[in-house]
Protein backbone atom coordinates (compact mmCIF):
# COMPACT_ATOMS: atom_id res chain seq x y z
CA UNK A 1 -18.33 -7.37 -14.87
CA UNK A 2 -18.68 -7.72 -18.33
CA UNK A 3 -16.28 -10.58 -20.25
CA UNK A 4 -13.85 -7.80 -21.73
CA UNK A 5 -12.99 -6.71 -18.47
CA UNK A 6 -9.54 -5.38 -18.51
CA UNK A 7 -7.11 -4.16 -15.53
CA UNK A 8 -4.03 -2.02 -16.40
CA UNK A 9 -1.20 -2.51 -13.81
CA UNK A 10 1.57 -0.10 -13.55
CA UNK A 11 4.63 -2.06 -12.70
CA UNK A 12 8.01 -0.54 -11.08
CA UNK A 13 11.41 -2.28 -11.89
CA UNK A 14 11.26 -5.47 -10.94
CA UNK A 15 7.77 -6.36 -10.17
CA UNK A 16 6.31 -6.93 -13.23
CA UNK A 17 6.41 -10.53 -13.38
CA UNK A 18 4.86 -10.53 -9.88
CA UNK A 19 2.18 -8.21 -11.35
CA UNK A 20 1.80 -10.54 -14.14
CA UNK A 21 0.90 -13.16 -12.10
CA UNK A 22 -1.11 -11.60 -9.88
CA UNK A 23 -3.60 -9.78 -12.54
CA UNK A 24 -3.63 -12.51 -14.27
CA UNK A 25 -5.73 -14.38 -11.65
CA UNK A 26 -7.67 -11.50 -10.60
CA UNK A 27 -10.76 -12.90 -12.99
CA UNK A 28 -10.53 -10.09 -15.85
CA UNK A 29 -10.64 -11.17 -18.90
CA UNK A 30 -7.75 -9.21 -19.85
CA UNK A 31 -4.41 -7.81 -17.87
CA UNK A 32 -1.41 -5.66 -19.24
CA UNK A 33 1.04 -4.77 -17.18
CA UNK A 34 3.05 -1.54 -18.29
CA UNK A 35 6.58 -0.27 -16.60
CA UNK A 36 8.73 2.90 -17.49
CA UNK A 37 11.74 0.54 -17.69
CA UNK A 38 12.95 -0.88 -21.43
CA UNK A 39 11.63 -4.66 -21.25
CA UNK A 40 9.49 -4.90 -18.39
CA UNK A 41 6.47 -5.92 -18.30
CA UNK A 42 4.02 -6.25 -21.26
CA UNK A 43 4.78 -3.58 -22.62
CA UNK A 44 6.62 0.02 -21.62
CA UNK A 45 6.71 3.14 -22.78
CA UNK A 46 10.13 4.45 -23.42
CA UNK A 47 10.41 4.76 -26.96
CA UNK A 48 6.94 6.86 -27.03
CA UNK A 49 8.80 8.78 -23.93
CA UNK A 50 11.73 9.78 -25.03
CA UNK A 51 10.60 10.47 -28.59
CA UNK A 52 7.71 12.59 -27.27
CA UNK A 53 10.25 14.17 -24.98
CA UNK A 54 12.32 15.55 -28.00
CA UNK A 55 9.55 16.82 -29.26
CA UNK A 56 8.42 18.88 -26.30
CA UNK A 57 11.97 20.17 -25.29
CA UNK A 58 11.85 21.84 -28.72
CA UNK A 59 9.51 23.69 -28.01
CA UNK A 60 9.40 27.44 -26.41
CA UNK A 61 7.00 25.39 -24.04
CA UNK A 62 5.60 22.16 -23.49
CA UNK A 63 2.42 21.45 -25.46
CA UNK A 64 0.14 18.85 -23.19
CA UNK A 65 -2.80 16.98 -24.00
CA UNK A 66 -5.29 17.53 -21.14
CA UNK A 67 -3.18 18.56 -17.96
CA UNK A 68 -3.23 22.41 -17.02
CA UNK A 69 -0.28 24.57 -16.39
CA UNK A 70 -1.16 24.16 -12.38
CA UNK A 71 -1.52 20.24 -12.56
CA UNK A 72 2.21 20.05 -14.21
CA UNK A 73 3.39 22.53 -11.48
CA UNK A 74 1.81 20.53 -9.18
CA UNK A 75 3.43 16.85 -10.73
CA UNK A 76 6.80 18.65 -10.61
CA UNK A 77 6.59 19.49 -6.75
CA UNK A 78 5.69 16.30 -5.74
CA UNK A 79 8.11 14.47 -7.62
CA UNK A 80 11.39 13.51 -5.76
CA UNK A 81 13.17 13.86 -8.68
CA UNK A 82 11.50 16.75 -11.07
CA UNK A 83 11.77 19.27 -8.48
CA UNK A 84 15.55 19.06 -8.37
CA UNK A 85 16.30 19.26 -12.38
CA UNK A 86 15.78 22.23 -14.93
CA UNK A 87 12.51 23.33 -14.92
CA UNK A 88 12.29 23.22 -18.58
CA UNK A 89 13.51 19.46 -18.87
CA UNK A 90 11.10 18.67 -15.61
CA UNK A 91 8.51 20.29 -17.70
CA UNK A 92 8.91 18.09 -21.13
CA UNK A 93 9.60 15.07 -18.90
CA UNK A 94 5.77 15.65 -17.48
CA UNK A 95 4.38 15.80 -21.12
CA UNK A 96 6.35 13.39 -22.69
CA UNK A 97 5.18 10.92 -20.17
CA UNK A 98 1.53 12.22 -20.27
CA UNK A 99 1.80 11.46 -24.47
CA UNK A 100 3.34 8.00 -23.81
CA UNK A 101 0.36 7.15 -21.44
CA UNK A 102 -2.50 8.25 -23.55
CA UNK A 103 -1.14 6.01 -26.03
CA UNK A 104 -1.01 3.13 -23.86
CA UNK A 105 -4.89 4.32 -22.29
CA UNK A 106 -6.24 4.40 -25.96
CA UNK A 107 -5.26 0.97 -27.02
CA UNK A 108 -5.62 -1.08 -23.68
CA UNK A 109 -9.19 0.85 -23.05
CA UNK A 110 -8.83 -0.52 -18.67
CA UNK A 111 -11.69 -0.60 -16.83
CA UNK A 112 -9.40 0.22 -13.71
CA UNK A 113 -5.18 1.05 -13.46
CA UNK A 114 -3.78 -0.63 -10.37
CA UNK A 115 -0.15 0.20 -8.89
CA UNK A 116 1.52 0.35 -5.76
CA UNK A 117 1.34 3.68 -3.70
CA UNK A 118 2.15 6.95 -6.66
CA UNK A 119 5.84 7.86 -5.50
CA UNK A 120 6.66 9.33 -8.64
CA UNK A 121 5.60 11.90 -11.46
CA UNK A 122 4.70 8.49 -13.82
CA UNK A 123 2.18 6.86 -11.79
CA UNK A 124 1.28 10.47 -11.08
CA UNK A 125 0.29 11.28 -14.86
CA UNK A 126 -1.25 8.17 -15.64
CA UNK A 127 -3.56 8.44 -11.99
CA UNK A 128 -4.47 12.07 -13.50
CA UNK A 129 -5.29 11.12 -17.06
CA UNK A 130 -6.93 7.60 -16.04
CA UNK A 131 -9.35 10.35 -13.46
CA UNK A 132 -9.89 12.20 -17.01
CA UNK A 133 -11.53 9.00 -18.64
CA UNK A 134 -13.31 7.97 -15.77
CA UNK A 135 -10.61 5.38 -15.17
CA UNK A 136 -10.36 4.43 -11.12
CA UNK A 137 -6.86 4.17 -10.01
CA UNK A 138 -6.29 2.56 -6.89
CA UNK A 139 -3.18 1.37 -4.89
CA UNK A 140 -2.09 -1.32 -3.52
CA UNK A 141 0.02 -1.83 -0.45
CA UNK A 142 0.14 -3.67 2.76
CA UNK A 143 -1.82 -2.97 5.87
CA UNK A 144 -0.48 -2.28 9.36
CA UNK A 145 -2.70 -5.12 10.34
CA UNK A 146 -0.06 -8.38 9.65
CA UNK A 147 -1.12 -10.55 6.66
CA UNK A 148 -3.45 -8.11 5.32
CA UNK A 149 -3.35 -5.40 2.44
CA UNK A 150 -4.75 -2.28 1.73
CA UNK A 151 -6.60 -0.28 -1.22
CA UNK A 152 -5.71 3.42 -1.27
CA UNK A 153 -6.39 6.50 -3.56
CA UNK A 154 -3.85 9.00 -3.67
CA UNK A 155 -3.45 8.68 0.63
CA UNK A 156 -7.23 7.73 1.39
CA UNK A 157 -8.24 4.29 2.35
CA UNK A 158 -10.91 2.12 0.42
CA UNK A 159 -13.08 0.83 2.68
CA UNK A 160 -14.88 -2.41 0.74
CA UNK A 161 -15.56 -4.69 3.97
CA UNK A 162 -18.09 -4.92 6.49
CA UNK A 163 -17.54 -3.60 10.21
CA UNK A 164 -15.94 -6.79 11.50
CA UNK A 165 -17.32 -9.10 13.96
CA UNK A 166 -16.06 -7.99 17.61
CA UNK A 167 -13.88 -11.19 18.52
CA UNK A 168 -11.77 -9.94 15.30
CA UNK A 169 -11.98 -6.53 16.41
CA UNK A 170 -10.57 -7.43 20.06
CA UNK A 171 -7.58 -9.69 18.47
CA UNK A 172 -6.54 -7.11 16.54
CA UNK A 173 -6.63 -4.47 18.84
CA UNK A 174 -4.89 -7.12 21.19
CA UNK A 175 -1.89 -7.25 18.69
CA UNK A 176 -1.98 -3.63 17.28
CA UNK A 177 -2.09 -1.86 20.88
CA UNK A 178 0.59 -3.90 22.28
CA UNK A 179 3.38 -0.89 23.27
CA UNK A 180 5.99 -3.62 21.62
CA UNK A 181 3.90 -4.00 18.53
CA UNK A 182 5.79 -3.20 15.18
CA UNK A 183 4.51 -3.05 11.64
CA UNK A 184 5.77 -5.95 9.04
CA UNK A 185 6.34 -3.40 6.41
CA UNK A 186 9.33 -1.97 9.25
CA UNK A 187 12.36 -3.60 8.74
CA UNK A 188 14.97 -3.56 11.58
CA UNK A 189 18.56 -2.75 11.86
CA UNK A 190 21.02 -3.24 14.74
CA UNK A 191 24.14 -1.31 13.27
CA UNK A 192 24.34 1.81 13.61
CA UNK A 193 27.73 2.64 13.71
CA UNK A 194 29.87 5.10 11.67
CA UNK A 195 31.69 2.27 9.59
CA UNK A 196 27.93 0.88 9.16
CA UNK A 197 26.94 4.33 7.91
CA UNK A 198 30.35 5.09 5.34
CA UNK A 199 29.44 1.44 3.85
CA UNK A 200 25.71 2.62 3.31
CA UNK A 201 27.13 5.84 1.54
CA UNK A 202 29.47 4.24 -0.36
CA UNK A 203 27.14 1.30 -1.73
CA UNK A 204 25.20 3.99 -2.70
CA UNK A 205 27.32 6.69 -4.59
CA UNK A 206 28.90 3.43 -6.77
CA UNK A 207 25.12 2.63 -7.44
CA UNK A 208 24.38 5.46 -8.65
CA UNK A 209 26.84 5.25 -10.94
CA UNK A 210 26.47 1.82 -12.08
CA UNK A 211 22.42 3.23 -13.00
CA UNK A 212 24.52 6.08 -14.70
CA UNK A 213 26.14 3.50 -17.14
CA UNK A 214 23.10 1.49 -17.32
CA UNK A 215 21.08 4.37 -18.45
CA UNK A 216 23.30 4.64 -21.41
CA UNK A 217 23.33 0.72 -22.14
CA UNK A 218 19.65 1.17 -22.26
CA UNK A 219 19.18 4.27 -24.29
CA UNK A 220 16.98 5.67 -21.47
CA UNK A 221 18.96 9.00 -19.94
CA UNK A 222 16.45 10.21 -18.46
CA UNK A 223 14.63 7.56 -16.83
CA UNK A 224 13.43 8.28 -13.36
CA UNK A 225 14.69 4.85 -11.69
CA UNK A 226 18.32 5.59 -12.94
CA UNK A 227 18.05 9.18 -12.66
CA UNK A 228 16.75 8.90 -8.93
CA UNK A 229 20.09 7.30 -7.67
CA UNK A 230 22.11 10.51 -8.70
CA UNK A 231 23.59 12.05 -6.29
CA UNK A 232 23.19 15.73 -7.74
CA UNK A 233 19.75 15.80 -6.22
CA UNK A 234 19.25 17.96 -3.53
CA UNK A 235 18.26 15.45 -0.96
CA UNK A 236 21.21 12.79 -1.29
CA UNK A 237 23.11 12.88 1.63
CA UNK A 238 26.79 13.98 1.27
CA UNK A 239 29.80 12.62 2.90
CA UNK A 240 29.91 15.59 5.40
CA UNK A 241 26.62 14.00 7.07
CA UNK A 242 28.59 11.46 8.40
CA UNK A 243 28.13 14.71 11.27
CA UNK A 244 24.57 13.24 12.04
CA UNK A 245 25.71 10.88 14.27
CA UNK A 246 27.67 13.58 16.50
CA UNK A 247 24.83 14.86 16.94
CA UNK A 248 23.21 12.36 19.16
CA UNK A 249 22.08 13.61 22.90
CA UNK A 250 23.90 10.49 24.48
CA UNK A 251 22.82 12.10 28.19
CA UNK A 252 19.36 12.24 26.42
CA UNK A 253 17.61 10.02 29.47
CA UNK A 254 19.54 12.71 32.24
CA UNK A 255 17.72 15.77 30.06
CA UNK A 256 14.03 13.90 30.63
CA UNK A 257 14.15 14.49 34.37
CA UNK A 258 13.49 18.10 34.20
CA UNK A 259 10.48 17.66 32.28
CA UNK A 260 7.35 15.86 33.41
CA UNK A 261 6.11 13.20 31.08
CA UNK A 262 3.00 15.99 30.50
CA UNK A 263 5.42 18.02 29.18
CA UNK A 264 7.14 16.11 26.42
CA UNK A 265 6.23 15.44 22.73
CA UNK A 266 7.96 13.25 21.09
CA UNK A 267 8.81 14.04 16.91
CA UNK A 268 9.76 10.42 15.20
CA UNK A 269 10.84 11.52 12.08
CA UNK A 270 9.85 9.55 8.73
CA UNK A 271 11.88 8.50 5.64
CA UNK A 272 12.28 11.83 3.35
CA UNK A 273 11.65 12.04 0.73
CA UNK A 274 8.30 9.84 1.22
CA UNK A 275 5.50 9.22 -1.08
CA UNK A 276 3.12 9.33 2.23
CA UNK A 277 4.12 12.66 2.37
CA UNK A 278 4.19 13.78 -1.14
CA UNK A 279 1.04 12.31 -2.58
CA UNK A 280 -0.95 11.55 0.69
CA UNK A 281 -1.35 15.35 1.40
CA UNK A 282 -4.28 16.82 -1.06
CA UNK A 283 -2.48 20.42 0.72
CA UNK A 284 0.66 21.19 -1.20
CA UNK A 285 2.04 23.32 0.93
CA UNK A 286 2.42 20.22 3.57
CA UNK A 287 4.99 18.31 2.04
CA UNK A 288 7.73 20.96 3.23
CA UNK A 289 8.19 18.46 5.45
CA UNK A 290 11.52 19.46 7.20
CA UNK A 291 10.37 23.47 7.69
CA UNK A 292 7.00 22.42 9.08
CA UNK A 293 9.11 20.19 11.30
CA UNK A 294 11.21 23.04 12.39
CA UNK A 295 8.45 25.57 12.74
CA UNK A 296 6.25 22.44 14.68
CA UNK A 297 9.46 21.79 17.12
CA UNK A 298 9.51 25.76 17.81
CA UNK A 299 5.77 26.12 18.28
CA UNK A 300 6.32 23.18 21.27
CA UNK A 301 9.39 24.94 22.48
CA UNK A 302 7.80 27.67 23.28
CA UNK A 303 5.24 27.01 25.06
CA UNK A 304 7.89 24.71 27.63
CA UNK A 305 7.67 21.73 25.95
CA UNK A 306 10.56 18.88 25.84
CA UNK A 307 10.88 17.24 22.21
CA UNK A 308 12.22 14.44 21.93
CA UNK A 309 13.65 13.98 17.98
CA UNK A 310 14.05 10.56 16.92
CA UNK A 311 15.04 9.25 12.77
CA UNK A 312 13.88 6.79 10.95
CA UNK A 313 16.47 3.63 11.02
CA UNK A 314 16.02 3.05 7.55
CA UNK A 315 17.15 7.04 6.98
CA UNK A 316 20.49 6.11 8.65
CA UNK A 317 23.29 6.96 6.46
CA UNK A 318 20.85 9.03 4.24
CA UNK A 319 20.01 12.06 6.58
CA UNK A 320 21.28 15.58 6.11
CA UNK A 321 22.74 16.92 9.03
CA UNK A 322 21.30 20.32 8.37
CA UNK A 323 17.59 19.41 9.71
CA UNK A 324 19.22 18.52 12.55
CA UNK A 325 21.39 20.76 13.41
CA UNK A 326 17.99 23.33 12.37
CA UNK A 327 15.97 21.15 14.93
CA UNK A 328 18.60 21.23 17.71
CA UNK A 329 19.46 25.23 17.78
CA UNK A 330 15.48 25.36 18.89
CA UNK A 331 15.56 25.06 22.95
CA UNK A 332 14.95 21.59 24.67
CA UNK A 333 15.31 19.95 21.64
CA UNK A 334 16.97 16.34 21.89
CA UNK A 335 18.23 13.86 19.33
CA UNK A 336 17.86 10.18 20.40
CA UNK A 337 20.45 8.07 19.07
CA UNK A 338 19.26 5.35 16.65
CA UNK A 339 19.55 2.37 18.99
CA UNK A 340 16.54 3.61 20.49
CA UNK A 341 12.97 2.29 18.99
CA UNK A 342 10.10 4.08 18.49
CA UNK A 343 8.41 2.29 20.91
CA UNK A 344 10.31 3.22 23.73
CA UNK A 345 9.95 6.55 22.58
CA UNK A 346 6.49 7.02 22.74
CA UNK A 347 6.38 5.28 26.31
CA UNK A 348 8.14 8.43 27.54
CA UNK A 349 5.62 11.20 26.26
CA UNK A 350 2.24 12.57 26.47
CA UNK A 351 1.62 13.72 23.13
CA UNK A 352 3.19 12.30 19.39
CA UNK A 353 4.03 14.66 16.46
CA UNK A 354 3.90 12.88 12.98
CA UNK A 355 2.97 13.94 9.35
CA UNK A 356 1.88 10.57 7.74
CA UNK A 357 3.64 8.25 10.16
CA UNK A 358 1.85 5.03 11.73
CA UNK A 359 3.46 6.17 14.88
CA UNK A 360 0.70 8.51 14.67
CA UNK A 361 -1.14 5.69 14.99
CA UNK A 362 -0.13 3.45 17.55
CA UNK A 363 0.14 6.56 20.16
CA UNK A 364 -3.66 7.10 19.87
CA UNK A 365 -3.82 3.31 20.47
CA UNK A 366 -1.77 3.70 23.24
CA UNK A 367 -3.85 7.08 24.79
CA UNK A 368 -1.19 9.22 24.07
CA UNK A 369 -2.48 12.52 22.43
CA UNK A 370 -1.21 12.21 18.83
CA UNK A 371 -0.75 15.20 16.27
CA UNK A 372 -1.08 13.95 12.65
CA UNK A 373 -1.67 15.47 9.26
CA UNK A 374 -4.96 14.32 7.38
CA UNK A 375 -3.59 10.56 7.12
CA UNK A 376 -5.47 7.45 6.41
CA UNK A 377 -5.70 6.08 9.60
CA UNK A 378 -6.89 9.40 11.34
CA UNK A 379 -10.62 8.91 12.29
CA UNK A 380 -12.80 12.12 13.87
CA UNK A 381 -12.04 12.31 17.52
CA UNK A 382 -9.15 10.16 18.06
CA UNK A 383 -6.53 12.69 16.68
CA UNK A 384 -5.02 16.01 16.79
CA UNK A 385 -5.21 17.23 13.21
CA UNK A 386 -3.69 20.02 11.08
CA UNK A 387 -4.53 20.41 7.68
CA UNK A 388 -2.25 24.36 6.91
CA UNK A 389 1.70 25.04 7.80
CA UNK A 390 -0.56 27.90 9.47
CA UNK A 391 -2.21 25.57 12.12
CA UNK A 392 1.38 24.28 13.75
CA UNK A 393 1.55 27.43 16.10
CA UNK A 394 -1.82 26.49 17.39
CA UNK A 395 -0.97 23.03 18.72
CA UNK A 396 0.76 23.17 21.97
CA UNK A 397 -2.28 24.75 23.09
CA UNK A 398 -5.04 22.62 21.32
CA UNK A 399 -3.09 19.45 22.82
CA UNK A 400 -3.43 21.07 26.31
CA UNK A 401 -7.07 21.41 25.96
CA UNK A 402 -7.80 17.92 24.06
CA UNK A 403 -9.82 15.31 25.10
CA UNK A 404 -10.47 12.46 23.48
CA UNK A 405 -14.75 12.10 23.09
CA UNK A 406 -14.05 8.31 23.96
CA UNK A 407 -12.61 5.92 26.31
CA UNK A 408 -9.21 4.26 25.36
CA UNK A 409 -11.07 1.23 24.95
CA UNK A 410 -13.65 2.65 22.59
CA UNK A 411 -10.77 4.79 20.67
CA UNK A 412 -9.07 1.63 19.93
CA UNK A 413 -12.14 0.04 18.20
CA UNK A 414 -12.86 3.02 16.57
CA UNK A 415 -9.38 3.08 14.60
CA UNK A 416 -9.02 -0.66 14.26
CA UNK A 417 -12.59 -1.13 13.33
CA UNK A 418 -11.59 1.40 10.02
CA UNK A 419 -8.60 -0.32 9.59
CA UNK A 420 -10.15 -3.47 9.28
CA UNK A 421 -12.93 -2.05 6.72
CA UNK A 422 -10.10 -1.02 4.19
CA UNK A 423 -8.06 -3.61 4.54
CA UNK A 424 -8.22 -7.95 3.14
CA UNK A 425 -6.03 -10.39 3.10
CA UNK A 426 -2.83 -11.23 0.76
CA UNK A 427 0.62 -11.61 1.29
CA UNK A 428 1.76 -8.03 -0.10
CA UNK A 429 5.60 -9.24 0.42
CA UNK A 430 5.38 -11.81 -1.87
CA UNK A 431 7.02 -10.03 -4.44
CA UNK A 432 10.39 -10.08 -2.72
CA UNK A 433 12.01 -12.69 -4.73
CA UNK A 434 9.31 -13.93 -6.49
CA UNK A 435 9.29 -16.98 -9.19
CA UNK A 436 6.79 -17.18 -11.66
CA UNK A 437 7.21 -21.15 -11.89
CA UNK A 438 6.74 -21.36 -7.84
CA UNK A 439 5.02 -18.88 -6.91
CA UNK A 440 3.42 -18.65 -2.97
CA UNK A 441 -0.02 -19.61 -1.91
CA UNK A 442 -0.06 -15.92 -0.28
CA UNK A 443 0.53 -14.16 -3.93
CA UNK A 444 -2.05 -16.24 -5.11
CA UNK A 445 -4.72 -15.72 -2.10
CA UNK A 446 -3.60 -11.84 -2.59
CA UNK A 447 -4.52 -11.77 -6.49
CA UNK A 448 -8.34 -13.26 -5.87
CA UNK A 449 -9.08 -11.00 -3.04
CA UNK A 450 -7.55 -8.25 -5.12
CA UNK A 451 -9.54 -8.94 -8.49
CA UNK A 452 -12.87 -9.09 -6.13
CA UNK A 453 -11.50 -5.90 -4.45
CA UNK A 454 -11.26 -3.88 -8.06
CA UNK A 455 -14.65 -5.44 -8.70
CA UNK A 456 -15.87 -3.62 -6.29
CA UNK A 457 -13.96 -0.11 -6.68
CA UNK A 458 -15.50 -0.39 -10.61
CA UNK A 459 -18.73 -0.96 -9.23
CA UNK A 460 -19.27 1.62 -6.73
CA UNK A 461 -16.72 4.09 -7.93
CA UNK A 462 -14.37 6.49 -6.26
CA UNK A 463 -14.65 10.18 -4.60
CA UNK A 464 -11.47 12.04 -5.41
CA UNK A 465 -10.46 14.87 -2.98
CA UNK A 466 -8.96 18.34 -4.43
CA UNK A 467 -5.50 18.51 -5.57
């Protein structure tokens, strides 16, 4: 790498003097670190945003540098919060920001843009014009494998290591498999009740307008992190979903006797919206996430199937009761109540339905026959995979006939071993309340294994799939 080597880092609120620190002893030469929010990082773009923005909502229609009428369609339907407002202000929000970043992309000239997983239309326009210059964009995140972080591009892992050496192999696979193993990114909560749940909704409707006022303060209306905490979007929960919790199968272990375990699938349902699902999925038409989940519940149903529905704890309080009620008028549908883990779960059933989720994962480690969407972690053989809305129908019957090509044993390397090939280590947490005059011997370990990472990605390059 030459000695003008510069990384551009794309920083949400309040990470960017993390980021700072980290690309700063990554070993390029040069490090900015831009944000979307007035007075982060080096420097941000929401003067060139909102002034571009004027310019395009004059207009009859937006008038964008390089991005085609189908990529800002596409930006818009992804977006948690675009695909909820105006379609002529989601519009001039997606070429406002597009001007903003070429500005930024013509005076830092990066040799690679760096950010945590896209989960929003910014990192989405800058990912799409940095692909334009030749730019790689890669994300970082943490691994399922504790201590360790990952390199993805837009839901497809980087793999930069070596196979590893087979007494790593076995001690990960020794932790990983365990049917009590959780990930470190999954916090845990014990309270589930409906006081717990009114305090979650109310925290949240008075944040969203404190970000309301703030907005203002700041001169940024229509910024996405203030503008996401609104509660006229379409997926904020309302206080009539306080109903989700009546709708809990509390005789849920009587209902499992009439089923063999053969016969029951279980559906753990993941935090909505999600970026896993909205950027992951090259297929648009797969991030309808709760229809498929209706139509993949009804395609089970059936064919005689038990499901067992289970939400994420961290969607408590922020569920609409509708998908549920939707998934519990199909027959043999239950709803777990939230006390129960995912673990205990999957011990119950044969087979594991998931879009993007690492339960996905840990049933194949566990033998179970597991049903995922094209996902990271989903190497040929070990997994069930649908790719269309059209293949759902076909399932209960292609999980009757599956076998796995491998023994358990063998399976589990398999995964692990491509796990461990993507991922390095770095304490990925170590933003959480980070202090730029103390900062941890894991941020530090993360940014040189990080900076030798990008090396690499420049290097060799990346392969981006279809969009």
């Amino acid at each position: 790498m030459n000695d003008d080597s510069t990384v551009l880092v794309y920083a949400i609120n309040r990470t960017d003097k993390w980021w700072r620190y980290v690309a700063g002893n990554t070993g390029f030469a040069k490090h900015v670190v831009v944000s979307d929010v007035r007075g982060a990082g080096d420097r941000d773009v929401v003067d060139d945003f909102n002034a571009a923005y004027k310019r395009q909502y004059a207009y009859s229609d937006i008038q964008t540098n390089t991005l085609t009428n189908s990529e800002v369609k596409d930006i818009i339907a992804r977006c948690r919060l675009l695909r909820w407002l105006p379609p002529k202000q989601a519009r001039s929000m997606v070429a406002a920001m597009e001007a903003a970043f070429c500005k930024v992309l013509d005076e830092v000239q990066p040799h690679v843009v760096v950010s945590f997983p896209i989960d929003r239309y910014v990192s989405d326009v800058l990912e799409r014009l940095a692909y334009r210059r030749g730019i790689p964009y890669v994300e970082l995140t943490a691994s399922l494998i504790s201590g360790m972080c990952m390199l993805m591009y837009r839901g497809q892992l980087i793999k930069t290591s070596a196979p590893p050496a087979d007494e790593t192999l076995q001690e990960h696979i020794r932790t990983i498999a365990n049917p009590d193993f959780t990930p470190s990114y999954v916090q845990k909560s014990a309270r589930f009740s409906p006081l717990h749940w009114l305090r979650i909704f109310a925290y949240f409707k008075v944040r969203g307008w404190g970000f309301k006022l703030i907005s203002w303060v700041k001169r940024d209306p229509r910024s996405l992190h203030y503008l996401d905490a609104q509660s006229f979007l379409a997926h904020k929960p309302r206080l009539r979903d306080l109903r989700t919790l009546k709708l809990i199968d509390c005789n849920w272990r009587e209902r499992l006797e009439n089923f063999p375990k053969s016969r029951r699938v279980f559906f753990g349902l993941q935090l909505f919206p999600e970026a896993s699902i909205d950027y992951w999925l090259a297929n648009v038409e797969l991030i309808d996430y709760e229809n498929l989940l209706v139509q993949a519940a009804a395609a089970f149903s059936a064919q005689g199937y038990l499901i067992l529905v289970k939400d994420h704890p961290l969607q408590f309080g922020f569920r609409q009761h509708e998908l549920i009620d939707r998934l519990k008028a199909i027959p043999n549908v239950v709803f777990l109540p939230y006390e129960v883990s995912g673990n205990e779960a999957i011990s119950l059933v044969d087979i594991n339905f998931t879009m993007t989720g690492t339960l996905g994962l840990q049933a194949a480690l566990l033998g179970l026959k597991s049903v995922v969407s094209p996902t990271y972690y989903a190497t040929e053989g070990d997994f069930i995979r649908y790719d269309r809305p059209e293949d759902l129908q076909t399932l209960p019957s292609r999980c009757a006939e599956w076998h796995s090509p491998r023994n358990l044993s063998d399976r589990q390397r398999n995964i692990i071993s491509g796990l461990l090939e993507g991922s390095f280590s770095g304490d990925f947490f170590s933003f959480r309340g980070f202090q730029s005059a103390s900062p941890s011997a894991g941020a530090l370990e993360l940014a040189r294994n990080l900076g030798q990472q990008l090396h690499a990605v420049i290097r060799h390059g990346l392969r981006r799939s279809t969009l």
